[in-house]
N, C-alpha and C. Protein backbone atom coordinates (compact mmCIF):
# COMPACT_ATOMS: atom_id res chain seq x y z
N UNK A 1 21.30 30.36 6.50
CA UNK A 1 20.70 30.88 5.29
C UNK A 1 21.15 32.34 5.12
N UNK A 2 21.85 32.66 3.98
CA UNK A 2 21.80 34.21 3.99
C UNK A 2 20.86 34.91 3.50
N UNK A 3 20.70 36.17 3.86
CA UNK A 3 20.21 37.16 4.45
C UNK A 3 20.26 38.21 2.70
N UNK A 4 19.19 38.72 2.70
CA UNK A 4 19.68 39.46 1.32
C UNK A 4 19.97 40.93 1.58
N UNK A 5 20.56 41.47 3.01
CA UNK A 5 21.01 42.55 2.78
C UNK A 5 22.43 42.10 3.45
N UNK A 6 23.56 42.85 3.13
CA UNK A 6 24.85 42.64 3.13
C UNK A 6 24.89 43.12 4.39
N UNK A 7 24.44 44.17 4.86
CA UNK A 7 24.94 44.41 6.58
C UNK A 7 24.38 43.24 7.13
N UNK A 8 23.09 42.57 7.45
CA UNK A 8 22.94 41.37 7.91
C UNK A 8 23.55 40.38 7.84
N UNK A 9 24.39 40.07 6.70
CA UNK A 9 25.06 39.14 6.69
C UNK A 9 26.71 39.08 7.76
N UNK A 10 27.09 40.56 7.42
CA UNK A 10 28.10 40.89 8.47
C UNK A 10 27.45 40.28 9.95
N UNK A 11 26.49 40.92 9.97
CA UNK A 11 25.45 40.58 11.58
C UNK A 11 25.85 38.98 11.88
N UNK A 12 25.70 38.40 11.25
CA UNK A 12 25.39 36.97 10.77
C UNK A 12 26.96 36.38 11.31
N UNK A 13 28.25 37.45 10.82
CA UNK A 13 29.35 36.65 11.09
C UNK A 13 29.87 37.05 12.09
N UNK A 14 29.44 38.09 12.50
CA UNK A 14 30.14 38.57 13.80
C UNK A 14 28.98 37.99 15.46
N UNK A 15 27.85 37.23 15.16
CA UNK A 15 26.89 36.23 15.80
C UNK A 15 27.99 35.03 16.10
N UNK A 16 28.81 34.47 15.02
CA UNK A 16 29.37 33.15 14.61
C UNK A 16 30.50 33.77 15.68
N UNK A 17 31.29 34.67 15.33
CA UNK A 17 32.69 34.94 16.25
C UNK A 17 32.45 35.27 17.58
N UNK A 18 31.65 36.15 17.83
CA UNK A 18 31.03 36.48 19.24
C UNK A 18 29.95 35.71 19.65
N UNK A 19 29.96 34.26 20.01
CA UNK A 19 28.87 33.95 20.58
C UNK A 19 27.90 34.10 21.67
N UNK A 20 28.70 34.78 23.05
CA UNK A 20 28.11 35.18 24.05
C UNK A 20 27.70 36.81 24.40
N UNK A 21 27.53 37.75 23.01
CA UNK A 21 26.77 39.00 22.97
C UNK A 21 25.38 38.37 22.77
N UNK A 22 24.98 40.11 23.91
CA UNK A 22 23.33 39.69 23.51
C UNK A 22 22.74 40.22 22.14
N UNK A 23 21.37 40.32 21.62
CA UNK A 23 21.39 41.01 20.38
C UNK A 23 21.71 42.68 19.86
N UNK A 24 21.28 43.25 21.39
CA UNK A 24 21.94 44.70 21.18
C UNK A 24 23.73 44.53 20.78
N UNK A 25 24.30 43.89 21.69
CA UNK A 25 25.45 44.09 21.79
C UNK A 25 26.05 43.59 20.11
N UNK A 26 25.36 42.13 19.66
CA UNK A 26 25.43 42.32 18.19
C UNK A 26 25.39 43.53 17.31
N UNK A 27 23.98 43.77 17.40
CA UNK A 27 23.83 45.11 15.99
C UNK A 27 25.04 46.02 16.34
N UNK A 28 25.33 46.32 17.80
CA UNK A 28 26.27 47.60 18.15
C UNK A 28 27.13 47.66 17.95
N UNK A 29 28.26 46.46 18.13
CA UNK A 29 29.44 45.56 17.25
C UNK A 29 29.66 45.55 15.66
N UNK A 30 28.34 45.50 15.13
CA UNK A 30 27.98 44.93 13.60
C UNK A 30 28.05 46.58 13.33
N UNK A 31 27.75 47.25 13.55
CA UNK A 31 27.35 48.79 12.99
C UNK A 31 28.73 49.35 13.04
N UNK A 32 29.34 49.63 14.36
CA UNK A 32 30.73 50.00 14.42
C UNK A 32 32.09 49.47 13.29
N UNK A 33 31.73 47.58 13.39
CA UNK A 33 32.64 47.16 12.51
C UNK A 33 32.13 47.94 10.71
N UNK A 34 30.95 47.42 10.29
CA UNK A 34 30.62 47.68 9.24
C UNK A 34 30.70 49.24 8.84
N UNK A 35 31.21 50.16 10.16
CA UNK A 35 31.02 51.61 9.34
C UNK A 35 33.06 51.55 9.42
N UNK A 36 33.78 50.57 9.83
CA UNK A 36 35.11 50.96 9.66
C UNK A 36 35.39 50.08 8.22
N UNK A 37 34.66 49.62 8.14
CA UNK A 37 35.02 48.40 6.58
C UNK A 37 35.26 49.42 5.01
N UNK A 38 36.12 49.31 4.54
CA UNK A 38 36.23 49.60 2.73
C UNK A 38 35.38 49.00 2.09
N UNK A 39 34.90 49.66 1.09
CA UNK A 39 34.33 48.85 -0.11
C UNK A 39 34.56 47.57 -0.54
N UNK A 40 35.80 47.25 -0.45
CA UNK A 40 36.37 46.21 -0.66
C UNK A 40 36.14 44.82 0.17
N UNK A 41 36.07 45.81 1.60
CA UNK A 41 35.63 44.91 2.72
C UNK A 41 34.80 44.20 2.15
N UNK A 42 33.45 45.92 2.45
CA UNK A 42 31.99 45.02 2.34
C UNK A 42 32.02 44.28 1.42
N UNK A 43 32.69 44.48 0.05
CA UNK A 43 32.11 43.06 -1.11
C UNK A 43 31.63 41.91 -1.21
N UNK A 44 32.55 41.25 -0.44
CA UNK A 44 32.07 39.49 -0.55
C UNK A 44 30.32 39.68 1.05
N UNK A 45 30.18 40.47 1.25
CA UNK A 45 28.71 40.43 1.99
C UNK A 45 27.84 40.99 0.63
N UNK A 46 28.17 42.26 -0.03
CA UNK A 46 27.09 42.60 -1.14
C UNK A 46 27.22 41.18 -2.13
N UNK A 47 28.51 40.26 -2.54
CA UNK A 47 27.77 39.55 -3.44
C UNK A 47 27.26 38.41 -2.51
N UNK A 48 26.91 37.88 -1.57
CA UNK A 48 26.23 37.11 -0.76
C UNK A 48 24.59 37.38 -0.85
N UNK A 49 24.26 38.52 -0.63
CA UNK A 49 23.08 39.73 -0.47
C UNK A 49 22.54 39.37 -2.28
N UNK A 50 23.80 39.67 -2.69
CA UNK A 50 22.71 39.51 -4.45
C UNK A 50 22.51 38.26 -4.93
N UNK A 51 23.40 37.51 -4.52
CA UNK A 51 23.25 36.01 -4.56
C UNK A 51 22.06 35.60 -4.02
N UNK A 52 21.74 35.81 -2.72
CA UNK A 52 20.29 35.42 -2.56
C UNK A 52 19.31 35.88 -2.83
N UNK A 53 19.35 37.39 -3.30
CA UNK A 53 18.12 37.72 -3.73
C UNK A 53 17.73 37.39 -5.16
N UNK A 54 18.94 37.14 -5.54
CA UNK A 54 18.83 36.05 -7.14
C UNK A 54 18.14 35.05 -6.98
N UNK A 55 18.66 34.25 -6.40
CA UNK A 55 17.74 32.92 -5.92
C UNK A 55 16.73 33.06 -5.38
N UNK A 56 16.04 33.93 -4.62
CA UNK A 56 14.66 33.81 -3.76
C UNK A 56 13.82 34.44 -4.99
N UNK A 57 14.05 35.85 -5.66
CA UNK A 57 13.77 35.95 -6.61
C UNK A 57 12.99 35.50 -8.16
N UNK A 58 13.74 34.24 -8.40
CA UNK A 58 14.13 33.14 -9.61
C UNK A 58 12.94 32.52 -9.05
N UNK A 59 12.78 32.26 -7.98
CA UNK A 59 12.32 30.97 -7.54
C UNK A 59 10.36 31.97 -7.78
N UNK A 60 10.27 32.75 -6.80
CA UNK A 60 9.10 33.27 -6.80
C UNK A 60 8.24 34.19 -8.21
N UNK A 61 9.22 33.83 -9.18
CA UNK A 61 8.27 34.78 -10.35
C UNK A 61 7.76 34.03 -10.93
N UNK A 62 6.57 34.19 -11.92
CA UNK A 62 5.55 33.68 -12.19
C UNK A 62 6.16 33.00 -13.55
N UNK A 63 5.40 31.58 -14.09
CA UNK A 63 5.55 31.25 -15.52
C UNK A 63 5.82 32.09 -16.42
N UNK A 64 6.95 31.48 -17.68
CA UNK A 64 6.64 32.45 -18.91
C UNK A 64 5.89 32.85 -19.14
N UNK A 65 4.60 31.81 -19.72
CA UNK A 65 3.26 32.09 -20.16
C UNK A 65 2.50 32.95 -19.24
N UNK A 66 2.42 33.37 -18.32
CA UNK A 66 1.54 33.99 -16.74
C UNK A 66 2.25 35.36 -17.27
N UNK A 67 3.88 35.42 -17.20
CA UNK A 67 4.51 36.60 -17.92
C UNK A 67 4.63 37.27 -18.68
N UNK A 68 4.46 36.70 -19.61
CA UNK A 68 4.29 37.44 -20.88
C UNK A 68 3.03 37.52 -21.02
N UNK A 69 2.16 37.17 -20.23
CA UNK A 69 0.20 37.56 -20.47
C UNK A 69 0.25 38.63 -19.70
N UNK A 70 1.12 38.87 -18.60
CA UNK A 70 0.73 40.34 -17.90
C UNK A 70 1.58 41.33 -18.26
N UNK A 71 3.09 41.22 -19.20
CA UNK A 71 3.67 42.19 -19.49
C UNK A 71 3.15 42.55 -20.95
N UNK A 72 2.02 42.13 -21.82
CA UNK A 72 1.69 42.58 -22.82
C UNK A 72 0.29 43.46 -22.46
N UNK A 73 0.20 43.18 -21.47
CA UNK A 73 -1.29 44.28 -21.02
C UNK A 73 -1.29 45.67 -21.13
């Protein structure tokens, strides 16, 4: 499942390539790689990150009708 922040998701792939780090040794890996990455790098993790927070998002807001009764208050 991804993760809606983009460094986690890096976390997430460098878990998949390195399977036998422990979790320090993850984040410590994940931080180092993610502070040598370009913008460009990070991208396809930020649109992963907005992608799900689109969807978890979508899913949890309230009815039109529920909506528009509390944004006219």
């Amino acid at each position: 499942m991804p993760n809606t922040s983009s460094y986690f998701n890096l976390l997430e792939d460098v878990k998949d390539k390195f399977p036998g780090l422990s979790r320090k040794e993850i984040v410590s890996t994940g931080s180092y790689i993610w502070n040598q990455l370009t913008w460009e790098e990070k991208y396809p993790y930020m649109v992963k990150a907005w992608r799900s927070k689109r969807k978890h998002s979508s899913a949890n807001e309230p009815t039109g009708a529920i909506k528009s009764n509390f944004v006219s208050r």
